[in-house]
Protein backbone atom coordinates (compact mmCIF):
# COMPACT_ATOMS: atom_id res chain seq x y z
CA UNK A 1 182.60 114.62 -7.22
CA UNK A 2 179.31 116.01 -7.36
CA UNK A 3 177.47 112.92 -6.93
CA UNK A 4 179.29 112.57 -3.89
CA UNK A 5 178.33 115.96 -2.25
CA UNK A 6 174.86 115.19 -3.34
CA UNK A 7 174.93 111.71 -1.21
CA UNK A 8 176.33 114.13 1.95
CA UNK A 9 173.48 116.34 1.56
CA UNK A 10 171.00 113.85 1.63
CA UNK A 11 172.54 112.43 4.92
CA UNK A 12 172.73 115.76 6.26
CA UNK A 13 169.08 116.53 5.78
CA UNK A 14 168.17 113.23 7.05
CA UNK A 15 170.13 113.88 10.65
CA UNK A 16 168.78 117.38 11.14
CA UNK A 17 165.27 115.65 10.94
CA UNK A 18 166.18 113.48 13.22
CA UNK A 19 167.59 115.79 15.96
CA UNK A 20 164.35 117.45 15.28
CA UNK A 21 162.34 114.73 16.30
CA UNK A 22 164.03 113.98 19.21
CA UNK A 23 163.69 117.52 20.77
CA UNK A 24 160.28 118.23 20.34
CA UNK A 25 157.01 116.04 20.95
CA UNK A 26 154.98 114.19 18.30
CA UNK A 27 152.52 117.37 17.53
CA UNK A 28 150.61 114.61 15.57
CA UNK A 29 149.04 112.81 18.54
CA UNK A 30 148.75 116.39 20.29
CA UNK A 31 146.43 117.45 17.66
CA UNK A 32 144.73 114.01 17.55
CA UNK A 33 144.12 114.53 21.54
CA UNK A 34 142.98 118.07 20.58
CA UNK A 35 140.72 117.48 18.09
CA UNK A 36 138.96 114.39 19.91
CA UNK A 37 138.35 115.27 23.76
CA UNK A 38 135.41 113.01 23.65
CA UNK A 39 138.00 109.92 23.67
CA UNK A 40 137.43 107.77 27.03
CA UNK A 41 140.07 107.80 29.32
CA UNK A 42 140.71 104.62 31.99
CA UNK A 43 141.20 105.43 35.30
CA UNK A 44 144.54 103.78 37.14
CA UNK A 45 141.54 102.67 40.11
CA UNK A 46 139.08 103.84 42.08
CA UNK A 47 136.94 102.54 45.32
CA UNK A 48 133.68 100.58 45.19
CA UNK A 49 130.67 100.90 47.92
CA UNK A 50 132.03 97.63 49.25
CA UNK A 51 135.75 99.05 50.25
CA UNK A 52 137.23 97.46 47.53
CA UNK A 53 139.66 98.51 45.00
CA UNK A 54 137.77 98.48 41.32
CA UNK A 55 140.88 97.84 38.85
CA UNK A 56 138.16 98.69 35.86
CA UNK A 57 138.46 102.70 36.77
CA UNK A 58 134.92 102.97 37.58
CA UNK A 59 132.51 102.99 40.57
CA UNK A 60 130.73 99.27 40.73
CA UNK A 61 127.43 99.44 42.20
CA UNK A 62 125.39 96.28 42.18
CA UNK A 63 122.31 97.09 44.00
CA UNK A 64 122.67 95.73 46.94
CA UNK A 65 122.82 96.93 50.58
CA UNK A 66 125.14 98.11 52.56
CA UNK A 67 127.60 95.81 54.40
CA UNK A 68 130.41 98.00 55.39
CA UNK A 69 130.40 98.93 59.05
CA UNK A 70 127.79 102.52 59.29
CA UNK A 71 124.94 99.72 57.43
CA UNK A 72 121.95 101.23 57.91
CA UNK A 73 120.05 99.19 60.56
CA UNK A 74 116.25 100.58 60.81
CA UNK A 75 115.39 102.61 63.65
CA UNK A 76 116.38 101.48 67.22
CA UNK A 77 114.68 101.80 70.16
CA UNK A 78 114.96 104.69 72.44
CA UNK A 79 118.19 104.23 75.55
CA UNK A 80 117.76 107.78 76.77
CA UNK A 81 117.99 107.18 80.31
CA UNK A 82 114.58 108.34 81.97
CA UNK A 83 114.46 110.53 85.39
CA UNK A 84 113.66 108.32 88.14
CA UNK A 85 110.32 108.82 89.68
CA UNK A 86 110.89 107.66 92.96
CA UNK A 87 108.30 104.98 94.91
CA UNK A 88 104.72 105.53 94.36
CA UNK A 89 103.31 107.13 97.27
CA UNK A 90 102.01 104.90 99.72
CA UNK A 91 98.03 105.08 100.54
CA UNK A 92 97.27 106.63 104.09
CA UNK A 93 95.45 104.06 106.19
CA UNK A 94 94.89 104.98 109.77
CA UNK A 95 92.68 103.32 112.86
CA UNK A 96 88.98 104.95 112.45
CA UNK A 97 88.83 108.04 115.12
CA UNK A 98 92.15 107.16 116.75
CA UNK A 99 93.98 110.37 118.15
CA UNK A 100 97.18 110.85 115.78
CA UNK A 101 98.52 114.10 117.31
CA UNK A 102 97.80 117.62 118.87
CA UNK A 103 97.43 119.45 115.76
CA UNK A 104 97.81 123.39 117.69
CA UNK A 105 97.06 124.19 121.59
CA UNK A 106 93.37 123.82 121.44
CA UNK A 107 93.06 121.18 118.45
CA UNK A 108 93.70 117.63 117.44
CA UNK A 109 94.38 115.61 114.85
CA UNK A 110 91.98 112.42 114.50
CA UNK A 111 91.95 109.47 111.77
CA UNK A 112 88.96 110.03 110.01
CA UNK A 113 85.76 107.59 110.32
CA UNK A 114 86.73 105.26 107.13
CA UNK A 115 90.29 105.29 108.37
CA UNK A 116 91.84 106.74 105.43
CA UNK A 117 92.56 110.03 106.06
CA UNK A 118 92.46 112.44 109.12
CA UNK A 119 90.38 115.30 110.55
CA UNK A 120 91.04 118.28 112.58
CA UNK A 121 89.12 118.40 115.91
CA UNK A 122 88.89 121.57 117.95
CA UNK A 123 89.25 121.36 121.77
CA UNK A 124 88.73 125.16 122.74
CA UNK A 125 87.78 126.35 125.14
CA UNK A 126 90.41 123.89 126.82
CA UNK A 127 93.51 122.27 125.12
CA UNK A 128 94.42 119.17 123.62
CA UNK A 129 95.88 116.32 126.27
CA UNK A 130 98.86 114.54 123.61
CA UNK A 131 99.06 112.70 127.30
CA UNK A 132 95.47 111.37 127.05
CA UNK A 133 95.02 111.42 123.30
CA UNK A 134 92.06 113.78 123.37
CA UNK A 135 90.64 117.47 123.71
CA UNK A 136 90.72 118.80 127.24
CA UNK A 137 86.88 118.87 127.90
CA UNK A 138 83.98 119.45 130.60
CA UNK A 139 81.07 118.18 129.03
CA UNK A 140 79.06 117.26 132.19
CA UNK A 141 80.06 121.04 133.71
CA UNK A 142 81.58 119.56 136.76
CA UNK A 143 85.00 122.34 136.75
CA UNK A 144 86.79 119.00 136.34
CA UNK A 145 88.20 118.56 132.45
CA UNK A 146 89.18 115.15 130.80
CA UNK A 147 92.22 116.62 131.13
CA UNK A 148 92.68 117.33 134.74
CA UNK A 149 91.57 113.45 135.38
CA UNK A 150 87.85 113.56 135.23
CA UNK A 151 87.26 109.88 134.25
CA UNK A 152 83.67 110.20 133.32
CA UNK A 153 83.51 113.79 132.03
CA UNK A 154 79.67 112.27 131.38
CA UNK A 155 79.01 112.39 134.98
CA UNK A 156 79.21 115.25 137.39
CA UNK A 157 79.20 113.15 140.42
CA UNK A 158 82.58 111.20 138.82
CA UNK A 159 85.80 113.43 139.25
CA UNK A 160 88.97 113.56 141.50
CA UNK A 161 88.38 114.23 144.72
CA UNK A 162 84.77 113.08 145.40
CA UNK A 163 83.88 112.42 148.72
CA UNK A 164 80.73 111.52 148.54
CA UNK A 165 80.13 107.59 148.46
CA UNK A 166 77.46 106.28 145.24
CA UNK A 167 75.31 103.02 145.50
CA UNK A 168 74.61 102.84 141.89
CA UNK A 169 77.69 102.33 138.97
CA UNK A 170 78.55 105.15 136.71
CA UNK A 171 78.68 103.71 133.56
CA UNK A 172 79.87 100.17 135.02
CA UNK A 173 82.07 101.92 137.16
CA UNK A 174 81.90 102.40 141.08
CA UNK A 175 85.23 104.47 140.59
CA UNK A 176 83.45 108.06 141.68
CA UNK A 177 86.70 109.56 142.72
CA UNK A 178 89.10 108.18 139.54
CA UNK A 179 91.88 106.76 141.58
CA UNK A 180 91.05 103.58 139.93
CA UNK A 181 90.31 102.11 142.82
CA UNK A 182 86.68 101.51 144.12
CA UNK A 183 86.70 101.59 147.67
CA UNK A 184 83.74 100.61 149.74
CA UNK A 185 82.10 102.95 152.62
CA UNK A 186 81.66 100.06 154.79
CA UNK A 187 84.19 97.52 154.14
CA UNK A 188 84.36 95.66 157.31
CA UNK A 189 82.20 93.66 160.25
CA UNK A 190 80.87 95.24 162.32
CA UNK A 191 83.52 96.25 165.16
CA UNK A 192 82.82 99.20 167.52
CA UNK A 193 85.21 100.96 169.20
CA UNK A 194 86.54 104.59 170.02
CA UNK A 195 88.94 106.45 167.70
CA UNK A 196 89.94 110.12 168.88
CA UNK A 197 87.07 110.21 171.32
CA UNK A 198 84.61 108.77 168.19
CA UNK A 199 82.51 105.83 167.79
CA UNK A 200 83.61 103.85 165.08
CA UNK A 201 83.37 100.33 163.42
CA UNK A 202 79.83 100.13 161.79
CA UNK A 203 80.26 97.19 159.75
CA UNK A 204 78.25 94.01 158.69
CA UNK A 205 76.79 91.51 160.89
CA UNK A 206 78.06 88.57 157.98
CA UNK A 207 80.23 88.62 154.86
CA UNK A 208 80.87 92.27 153.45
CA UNK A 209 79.19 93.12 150.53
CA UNK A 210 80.44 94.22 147.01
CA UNK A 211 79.55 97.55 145.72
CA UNK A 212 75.87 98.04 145.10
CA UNK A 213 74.86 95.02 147.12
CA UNK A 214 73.32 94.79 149.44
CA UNK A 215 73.77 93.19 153.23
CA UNK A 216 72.78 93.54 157.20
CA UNK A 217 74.62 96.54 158.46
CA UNK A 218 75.32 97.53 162.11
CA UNK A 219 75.84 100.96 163.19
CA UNK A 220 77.97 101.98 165.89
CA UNK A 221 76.60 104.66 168.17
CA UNK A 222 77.76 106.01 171.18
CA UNK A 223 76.11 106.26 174.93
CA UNK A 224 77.77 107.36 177.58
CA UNK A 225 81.34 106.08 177.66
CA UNK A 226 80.59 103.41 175.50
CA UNK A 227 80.32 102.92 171.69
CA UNK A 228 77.67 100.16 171.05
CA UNK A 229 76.38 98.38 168.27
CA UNK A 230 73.21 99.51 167.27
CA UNK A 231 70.06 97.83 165.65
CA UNK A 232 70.98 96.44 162.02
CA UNK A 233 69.58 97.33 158.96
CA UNK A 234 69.64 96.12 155.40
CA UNK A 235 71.98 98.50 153.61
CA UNK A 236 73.37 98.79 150.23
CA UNK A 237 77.17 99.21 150.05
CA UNK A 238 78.31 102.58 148.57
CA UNK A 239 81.64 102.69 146.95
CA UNK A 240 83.97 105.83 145.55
């Protein structure tokens, strides 16, 4: 009977260290992890330069450059967009000591003599003619300006309203009175004849001559009633 409890006991103890056991955690491999932190631990995975999972828990790096898509590429050129600039500016050219413009009342504005620029040309005492392209001026002191139609402000004899007829040209002009029109004193044959109680119709005794040239000319002259042809003499032909 005792042997028997014995046997029971021995059971007994061995369940309780079972239960045991099973509640609580092997302290043994606690300890072990406790006294050993040192021991290498494998990680589940982790991610290599190339985007790749690394099942071996650790970073691989093999020295080699990057292909993923941020690769470094070297420098690259410059795309800034530059500020535009516009055309070049064009070079001035201009005709040599052609009128451009009437710069103010009494001045003008003149190409220059190389043609590449301009110059400012005063006109005062008178005023710049846009009309004419040039200062109003009286060079030859004959009250007539360029402006006012003096055609030869060079010659005082040359000016509108001359009257009095010239046998030599002005340079190479027999227009004295600049109505662009020479006209000749004499420019017809002789014909006499009356006009409002005058004698009229001096002329030439042949063909008329030109300007400056000269011919046989007949006066008319009056006596009495009549209005005669007098003796001819060689004449040069004035114009105006």
């Amino acid at each position: 009977m005792l042997r028997g409890l014995a046997v029971m006991g021995s059971w007994l103890a061995a369940g309780l260290l079972v239960g045991c056991w099973a509640d609580f955690p092997d302290s043994r491999f606690e300890a072990d992890a406790a006294v050993k932190p040192d021991a290498p631990r494998q990680d589940s995975f982790s991610w290599t330069d190339q985007g790749t999972v690394d099942d071996k828990g650790i970073i691989a790096d093999k020295g080699t450059h990057d292909t993923g898509p941020n690769q470094d590429k070297g420098p690259q050129p410059d795309t800034t967009p530059q500020p535009d600039k516009g055309p070049p500016p064009d070079t001035f050219t201009c005709t040599p000591n052609a009128f451009i413009s009437c710069s103010a009342k009494d001045k003008l504005l003149s190409c220059n003599n190389s043609g590449d620029g301009t110059v400012e040309i005063s006109c005062a005492p008178y005023d710049c003619n846009a009309n004419i392209g040039a200062c109003c001026q009286n060079v030859d002191k004959d009250s007539h300006t360029d402006c006012a139609g003096d055609c030869n402000d060079n010659d005082p004899l040359v000016h509108p309203g001359q009257t009095a007829y010239q046998t030599t040209a002005s340079s190479g002009s027999f227009d004295y009175d600049c109505d662009k029109t020479p006209e000749p004193e004499y420019p017809n044959l002789v014909n006499c004849h009356f006009d409002g109680g005058k004698c009229v119709g001096s002329g030439w005794t042949s063909q008329v001559p030109a300007c400056g040239a000269s011919g046989s000319l007949v006066p008319c002259v009056k006596q009495g009633s009549k209005c005669d042809p007098n003796t001819p003499t060689t004449a040069t032909q004035g114009c105006l």
